[in-house]
N, C-alpha and C. Protein backbone atom coordinates (compact mmCIF):
# COMPACT_ATOMS: atom_id res chain seq x y z
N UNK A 1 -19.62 -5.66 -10.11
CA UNK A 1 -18.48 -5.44 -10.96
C UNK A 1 -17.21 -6.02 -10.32
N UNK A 2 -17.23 -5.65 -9.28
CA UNK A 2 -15.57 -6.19 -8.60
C UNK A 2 -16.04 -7.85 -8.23
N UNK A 3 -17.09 -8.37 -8.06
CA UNK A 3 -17.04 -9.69 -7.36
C UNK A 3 -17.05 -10.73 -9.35
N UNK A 4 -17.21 -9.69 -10.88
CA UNK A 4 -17.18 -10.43 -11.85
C UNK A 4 -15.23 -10.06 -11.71
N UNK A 5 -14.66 -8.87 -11.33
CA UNK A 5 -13.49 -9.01 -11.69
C UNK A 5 -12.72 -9.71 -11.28
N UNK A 6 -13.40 -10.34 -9.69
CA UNK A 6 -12.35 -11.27 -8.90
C UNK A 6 -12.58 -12.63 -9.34
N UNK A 7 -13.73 -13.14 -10.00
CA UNK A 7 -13.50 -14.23 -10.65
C UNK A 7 -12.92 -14.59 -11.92
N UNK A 8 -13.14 -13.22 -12.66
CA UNK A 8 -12.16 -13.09 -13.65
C UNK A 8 -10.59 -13.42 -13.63
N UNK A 9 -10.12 -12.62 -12.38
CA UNK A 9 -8.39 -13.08 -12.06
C UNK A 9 -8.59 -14.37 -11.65
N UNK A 10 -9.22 -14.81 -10.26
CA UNK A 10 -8.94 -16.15 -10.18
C UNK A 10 -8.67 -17.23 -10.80
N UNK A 11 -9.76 -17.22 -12.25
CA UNK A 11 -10.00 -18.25 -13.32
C UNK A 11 -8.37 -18.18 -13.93
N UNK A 12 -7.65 -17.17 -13.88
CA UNK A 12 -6.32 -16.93 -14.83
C UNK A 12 -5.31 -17.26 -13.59
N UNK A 13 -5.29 -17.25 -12.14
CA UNK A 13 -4.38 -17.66 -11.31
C UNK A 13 -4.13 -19.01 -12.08
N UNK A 14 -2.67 -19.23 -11.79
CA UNK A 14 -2.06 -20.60 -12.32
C UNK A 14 -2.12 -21.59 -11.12
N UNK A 15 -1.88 -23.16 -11.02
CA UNK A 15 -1.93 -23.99 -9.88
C UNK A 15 -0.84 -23.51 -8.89
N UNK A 16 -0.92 -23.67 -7.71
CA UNK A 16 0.04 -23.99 -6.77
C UNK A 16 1.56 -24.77 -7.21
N UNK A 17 2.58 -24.17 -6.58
CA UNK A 17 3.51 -24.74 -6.76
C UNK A 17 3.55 -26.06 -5.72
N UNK A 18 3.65 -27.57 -6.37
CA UNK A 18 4.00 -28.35 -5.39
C UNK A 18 5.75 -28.60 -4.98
N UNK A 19 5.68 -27.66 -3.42
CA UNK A 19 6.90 -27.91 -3.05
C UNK A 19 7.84 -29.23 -2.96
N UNK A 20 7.29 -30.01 -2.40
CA UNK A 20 8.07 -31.40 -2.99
C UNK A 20 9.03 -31.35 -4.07
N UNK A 21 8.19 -31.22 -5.15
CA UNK A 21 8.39 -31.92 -6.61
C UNK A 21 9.25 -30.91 -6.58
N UNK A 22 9.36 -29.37 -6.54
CA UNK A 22 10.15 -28.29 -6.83
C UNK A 22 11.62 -29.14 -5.74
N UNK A 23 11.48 -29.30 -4.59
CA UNK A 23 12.42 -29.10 -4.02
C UNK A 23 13.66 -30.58 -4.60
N UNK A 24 12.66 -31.37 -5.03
CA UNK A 24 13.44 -32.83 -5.56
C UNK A 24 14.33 -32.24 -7.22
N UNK A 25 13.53 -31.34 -7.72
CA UNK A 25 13.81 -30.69 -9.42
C UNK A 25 15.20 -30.37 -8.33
N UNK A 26 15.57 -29.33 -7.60
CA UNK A 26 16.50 -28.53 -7.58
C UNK A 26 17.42 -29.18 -6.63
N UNK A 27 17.24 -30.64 -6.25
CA UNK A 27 18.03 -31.32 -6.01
C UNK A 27 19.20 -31.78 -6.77
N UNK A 28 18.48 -31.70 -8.43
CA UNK A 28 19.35 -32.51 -9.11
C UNK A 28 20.10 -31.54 -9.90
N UNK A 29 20.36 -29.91 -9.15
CA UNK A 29 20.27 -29.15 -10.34
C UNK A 29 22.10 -28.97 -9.54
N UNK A 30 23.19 -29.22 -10.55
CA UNK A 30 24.46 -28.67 -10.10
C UNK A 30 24.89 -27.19 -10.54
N UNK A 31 25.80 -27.01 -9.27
CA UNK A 31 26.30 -25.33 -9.47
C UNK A 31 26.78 -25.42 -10.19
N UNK A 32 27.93 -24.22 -10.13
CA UNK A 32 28.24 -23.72 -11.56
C UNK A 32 29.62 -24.48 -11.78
N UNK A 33 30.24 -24.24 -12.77
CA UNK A 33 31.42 -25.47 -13.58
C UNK A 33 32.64 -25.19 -12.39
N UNK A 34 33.05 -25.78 -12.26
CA UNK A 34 34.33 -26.45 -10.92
C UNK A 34 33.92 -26.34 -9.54
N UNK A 35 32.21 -26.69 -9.28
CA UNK A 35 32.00 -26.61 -8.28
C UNK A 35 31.03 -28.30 -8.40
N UNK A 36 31.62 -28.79 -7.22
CA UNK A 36 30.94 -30.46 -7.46
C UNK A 36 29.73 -30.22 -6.74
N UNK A 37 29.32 -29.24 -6.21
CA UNK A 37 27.85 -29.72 -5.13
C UNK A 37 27.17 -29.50 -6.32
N UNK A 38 25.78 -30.21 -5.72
CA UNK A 38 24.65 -30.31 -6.26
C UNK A 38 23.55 -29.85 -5.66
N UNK A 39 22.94 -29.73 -5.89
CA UNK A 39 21.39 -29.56 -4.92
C UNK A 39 20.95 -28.35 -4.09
N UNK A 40 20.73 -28.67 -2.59
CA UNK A 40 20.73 -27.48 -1.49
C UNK A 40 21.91 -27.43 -1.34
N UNK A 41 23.43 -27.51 -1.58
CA UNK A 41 24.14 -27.13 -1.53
C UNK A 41 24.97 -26.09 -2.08
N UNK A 42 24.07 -25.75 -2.91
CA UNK A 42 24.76 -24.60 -3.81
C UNK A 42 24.06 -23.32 -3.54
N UNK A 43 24.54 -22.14 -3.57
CA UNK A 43 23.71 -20.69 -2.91
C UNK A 43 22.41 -20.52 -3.73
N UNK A 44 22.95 -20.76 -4.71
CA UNK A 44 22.12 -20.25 -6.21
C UNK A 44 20.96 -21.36 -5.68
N UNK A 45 20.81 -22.22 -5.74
CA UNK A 45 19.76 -23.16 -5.84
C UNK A 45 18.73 -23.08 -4.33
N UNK A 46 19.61 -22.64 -3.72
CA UNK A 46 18.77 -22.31 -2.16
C UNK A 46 18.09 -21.43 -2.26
N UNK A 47 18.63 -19.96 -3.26
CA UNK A 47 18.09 -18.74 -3.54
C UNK A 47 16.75 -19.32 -4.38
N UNK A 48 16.91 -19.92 -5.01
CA UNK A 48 15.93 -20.54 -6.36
C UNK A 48 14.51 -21.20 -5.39
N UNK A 49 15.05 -22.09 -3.89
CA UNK A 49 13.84 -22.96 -3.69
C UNK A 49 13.53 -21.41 -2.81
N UNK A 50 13.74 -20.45 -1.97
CA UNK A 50 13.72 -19.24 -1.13
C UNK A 50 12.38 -18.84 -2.14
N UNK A 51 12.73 -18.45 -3.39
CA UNK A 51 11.83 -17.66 -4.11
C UNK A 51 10.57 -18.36 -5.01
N UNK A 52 10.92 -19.43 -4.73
CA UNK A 52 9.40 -20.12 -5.11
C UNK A 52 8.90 -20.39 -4.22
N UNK A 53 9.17 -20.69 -3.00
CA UNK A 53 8.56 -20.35 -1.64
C UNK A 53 7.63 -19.16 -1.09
N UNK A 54 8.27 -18.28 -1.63
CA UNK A 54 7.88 -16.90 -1.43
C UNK A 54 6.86 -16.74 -2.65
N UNK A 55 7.20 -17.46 -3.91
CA UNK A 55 6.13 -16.99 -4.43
C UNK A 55 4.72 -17.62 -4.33
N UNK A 56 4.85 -18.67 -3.86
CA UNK A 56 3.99 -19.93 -3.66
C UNK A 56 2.94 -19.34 -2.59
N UNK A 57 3.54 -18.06 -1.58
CA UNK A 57 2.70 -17.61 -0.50
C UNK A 57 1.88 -16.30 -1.33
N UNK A 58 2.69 -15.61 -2.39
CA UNK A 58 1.72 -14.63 -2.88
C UNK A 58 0.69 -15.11 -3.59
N UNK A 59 0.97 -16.45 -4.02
CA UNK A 59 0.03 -17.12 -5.20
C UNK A 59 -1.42 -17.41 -4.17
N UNK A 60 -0.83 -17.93 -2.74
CA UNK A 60 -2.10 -18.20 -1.78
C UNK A 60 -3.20 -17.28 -1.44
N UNK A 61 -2.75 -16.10 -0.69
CA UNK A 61 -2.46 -14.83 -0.75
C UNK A 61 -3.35 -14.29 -1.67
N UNK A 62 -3.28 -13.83 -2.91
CA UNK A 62 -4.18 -13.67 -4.16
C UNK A 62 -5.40 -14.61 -3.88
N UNK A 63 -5.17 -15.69 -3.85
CA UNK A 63 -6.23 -16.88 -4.21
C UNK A 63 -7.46 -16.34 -2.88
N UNK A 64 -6.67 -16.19 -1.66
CA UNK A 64 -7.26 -16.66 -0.83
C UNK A 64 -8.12 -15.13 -0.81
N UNK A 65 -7.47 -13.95 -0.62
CA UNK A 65 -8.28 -12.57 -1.14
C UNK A 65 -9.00 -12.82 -2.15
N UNK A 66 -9.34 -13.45 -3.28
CA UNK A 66 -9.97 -13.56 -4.42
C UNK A 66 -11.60 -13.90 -3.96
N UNK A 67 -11.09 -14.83 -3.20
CA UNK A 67 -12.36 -16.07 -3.10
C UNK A 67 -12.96 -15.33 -1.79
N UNK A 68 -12.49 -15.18 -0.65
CA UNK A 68 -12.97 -13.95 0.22
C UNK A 68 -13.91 -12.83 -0.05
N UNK A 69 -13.69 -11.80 -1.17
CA UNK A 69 -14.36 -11.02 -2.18
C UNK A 69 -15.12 -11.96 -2.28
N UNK A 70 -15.73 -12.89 -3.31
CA UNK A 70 -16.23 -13.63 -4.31
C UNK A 70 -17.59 -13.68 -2.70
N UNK A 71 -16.95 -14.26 -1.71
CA UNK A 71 -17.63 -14.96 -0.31
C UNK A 71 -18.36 -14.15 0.21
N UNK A 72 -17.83 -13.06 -0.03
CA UNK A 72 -17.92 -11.69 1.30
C UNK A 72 -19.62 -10.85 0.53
N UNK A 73 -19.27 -10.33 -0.49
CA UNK A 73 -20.13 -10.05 -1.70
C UNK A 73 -21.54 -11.28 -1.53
N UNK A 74 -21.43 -12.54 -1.56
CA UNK A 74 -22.85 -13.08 -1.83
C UNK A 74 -23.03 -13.18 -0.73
N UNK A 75 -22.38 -12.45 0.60
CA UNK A 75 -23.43 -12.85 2.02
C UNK A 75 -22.84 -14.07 2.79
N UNK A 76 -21.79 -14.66 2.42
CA UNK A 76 -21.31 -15.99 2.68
C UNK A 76 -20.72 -16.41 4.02
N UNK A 77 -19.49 -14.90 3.98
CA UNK A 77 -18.81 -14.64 5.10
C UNK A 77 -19.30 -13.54 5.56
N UNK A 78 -18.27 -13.10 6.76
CA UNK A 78 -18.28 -11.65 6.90
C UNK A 78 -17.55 -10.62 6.60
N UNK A 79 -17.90 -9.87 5.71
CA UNK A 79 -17.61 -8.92 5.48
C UNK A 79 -16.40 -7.67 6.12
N UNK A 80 -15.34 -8.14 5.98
CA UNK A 80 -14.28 -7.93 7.14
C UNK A 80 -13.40 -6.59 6.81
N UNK A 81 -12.83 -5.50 7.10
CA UNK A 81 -12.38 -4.58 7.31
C UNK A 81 -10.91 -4.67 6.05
N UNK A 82 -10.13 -5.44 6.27
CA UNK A 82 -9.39 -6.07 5.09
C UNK A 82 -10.29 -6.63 3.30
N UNK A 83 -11.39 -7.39 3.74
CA UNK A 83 -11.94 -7.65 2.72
C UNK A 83 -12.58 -6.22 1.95
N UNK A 84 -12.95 -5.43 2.56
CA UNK A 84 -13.33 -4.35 2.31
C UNK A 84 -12.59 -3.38 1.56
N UNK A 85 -11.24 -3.42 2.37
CA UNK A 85 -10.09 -2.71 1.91
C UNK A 85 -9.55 -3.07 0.17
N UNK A 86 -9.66 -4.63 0.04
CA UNK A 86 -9.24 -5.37 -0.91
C UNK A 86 -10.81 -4.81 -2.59
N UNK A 87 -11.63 -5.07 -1.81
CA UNK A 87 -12.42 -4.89 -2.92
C UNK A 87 -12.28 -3.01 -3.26
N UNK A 88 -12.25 -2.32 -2.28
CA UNK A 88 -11.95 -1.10 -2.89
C UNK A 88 -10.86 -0.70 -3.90
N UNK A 89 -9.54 -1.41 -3.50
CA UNK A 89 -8.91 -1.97 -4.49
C UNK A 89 -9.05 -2.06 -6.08
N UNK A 90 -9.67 -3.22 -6.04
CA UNK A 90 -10.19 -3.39 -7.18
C UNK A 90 -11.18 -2.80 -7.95
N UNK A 91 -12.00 -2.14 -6.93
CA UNK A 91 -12.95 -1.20 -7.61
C UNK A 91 -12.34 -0.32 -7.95
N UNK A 92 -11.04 0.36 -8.07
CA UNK A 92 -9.96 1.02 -8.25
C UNK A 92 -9.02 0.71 -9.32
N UNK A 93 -9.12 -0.58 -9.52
CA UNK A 93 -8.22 -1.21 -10.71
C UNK A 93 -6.62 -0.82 -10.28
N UNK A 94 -6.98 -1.44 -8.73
CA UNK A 94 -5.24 -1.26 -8.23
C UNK A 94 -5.15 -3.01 -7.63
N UNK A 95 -4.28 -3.24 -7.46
CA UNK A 95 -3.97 -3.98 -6.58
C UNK A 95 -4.15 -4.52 -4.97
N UNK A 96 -4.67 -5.30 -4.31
CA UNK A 96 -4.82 -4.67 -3.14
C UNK A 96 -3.55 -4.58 -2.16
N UNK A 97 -3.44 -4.18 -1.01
CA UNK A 97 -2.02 -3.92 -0.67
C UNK A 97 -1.50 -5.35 -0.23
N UNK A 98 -1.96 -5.93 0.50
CA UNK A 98 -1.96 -7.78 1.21
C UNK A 98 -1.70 -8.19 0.19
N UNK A 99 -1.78 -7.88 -1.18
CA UNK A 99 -0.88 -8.46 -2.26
C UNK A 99 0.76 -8.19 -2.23
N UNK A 100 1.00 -6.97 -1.90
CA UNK A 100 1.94 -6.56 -2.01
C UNK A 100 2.83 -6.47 -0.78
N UNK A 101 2.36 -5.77 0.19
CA UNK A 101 3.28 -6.01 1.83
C UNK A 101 2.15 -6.83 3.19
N UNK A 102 3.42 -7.37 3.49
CA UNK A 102 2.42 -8.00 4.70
C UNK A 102 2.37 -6.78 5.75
N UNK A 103 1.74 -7.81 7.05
CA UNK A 103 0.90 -6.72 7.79
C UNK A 103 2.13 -5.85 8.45
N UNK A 104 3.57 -6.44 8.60
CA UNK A 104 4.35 -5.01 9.25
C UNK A 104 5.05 -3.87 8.23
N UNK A 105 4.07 -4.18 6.76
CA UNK A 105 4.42 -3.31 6.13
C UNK A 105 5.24 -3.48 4.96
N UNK A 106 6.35 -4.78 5.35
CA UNK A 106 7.26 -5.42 4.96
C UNK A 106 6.53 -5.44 2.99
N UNK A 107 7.36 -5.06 2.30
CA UNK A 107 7.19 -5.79 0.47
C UNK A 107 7.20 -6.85 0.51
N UNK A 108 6.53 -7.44 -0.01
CA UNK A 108 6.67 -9.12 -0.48
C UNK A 108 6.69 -9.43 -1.61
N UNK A 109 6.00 -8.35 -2.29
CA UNK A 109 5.76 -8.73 -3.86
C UNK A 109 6.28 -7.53 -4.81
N UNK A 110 6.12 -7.41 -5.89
CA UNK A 110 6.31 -6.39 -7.00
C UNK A 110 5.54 -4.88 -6.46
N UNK A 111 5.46 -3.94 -6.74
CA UNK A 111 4.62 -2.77 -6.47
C UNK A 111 4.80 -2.68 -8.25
N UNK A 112 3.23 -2.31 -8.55
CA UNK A 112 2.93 -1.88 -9.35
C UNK A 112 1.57 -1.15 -9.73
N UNK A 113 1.52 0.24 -10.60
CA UNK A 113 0.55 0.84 -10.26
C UNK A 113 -0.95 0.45 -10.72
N UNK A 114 -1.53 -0.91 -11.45
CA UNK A 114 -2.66 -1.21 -11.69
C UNK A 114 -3.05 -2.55 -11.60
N UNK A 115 -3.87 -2.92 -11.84
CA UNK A 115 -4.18 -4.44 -11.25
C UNK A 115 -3.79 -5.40 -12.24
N UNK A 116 -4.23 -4.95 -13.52
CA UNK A 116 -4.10 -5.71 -14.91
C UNK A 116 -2.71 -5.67 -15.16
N UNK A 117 -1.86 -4.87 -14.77
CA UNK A 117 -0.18 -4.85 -15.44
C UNK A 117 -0.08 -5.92 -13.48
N UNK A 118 -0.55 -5.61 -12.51
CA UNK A 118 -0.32 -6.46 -11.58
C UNK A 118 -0.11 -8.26 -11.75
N UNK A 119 -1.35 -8.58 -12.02
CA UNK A 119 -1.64 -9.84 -12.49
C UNK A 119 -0.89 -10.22 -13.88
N UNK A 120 -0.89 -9.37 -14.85
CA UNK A 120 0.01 -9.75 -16.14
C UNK A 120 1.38 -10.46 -15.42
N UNK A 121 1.87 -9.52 -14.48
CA UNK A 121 3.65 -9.80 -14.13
C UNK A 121 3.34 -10.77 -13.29
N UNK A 122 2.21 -11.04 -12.52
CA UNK A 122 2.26 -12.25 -11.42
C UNK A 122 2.41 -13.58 -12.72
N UNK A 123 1.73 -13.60 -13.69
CA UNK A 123 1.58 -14.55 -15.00
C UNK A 123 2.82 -14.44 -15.20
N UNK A 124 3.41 -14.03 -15.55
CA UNK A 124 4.52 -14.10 -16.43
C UNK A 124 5.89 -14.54 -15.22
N UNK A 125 6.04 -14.01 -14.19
CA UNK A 125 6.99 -14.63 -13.29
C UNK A 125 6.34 -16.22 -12.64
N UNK A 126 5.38 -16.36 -12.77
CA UNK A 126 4.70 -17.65 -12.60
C UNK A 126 5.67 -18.34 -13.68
N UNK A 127 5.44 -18.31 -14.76
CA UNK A 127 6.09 -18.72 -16.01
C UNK A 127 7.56 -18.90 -16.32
């Protein structure tokens, strides 16, 4: 059940953000009206490449827990203390936490209480 649900999300993860192309888009993007910079020069636009950065690592993050499960389950890998943690998770219809804070605990992502409203908002801020 959890190794059909993790291919289930995966198949709906969206591509990788290619940083390049993002960072050239927000090159050309100018601040706000009586301000002449353009680009990384403006707060707003630094904040903008900051958070697709950041999201670009939860998108990995997901992917890379996904396929782990998927690995771990047919015997592939090993079966690891985190991977374990993650599929209980889901056998839970929660989120797993390495989605949400890294290892000093730190938030990285949204907290939310189920997996399906989880992944809905990862979709939709993807978007």
């Amino acid at each position: 059940m959890v190794q059909e649900k993790a291919r289930e999300v995966r198949s709906k993860l969206p591509p990788d953000y290619n940083v390049n192309e993002v960072r050239e888009v927000i090159k050309k993007i100018a601040g706000p009206k009586g301000l002449a910079e353009r680009g990384m020069a403006v707060p707003l636009n630094v904040f903008l490449f900051q958070e697709v950065s950041r999201f670009q690592g939860i998108l990995q993050t997901v992917r890379t827990t996904l396929s782990n499960i998927i690995e771990a389950i047919d015997g592939n890998i090993i079966m690891t203390p985190d991977i374990m943690d993650a599929i209980d998770a889901i056998a839970d219809t929660k989120a797993p936490n390495n989605w949400m804070y890294d290892a000093s605990g730190a938030e990285i992502s949204w907290i939310l209480p189920g997996l399906g409203v989880w992944v809905t908002s990862l979709l939709e801020r993807y978007s």
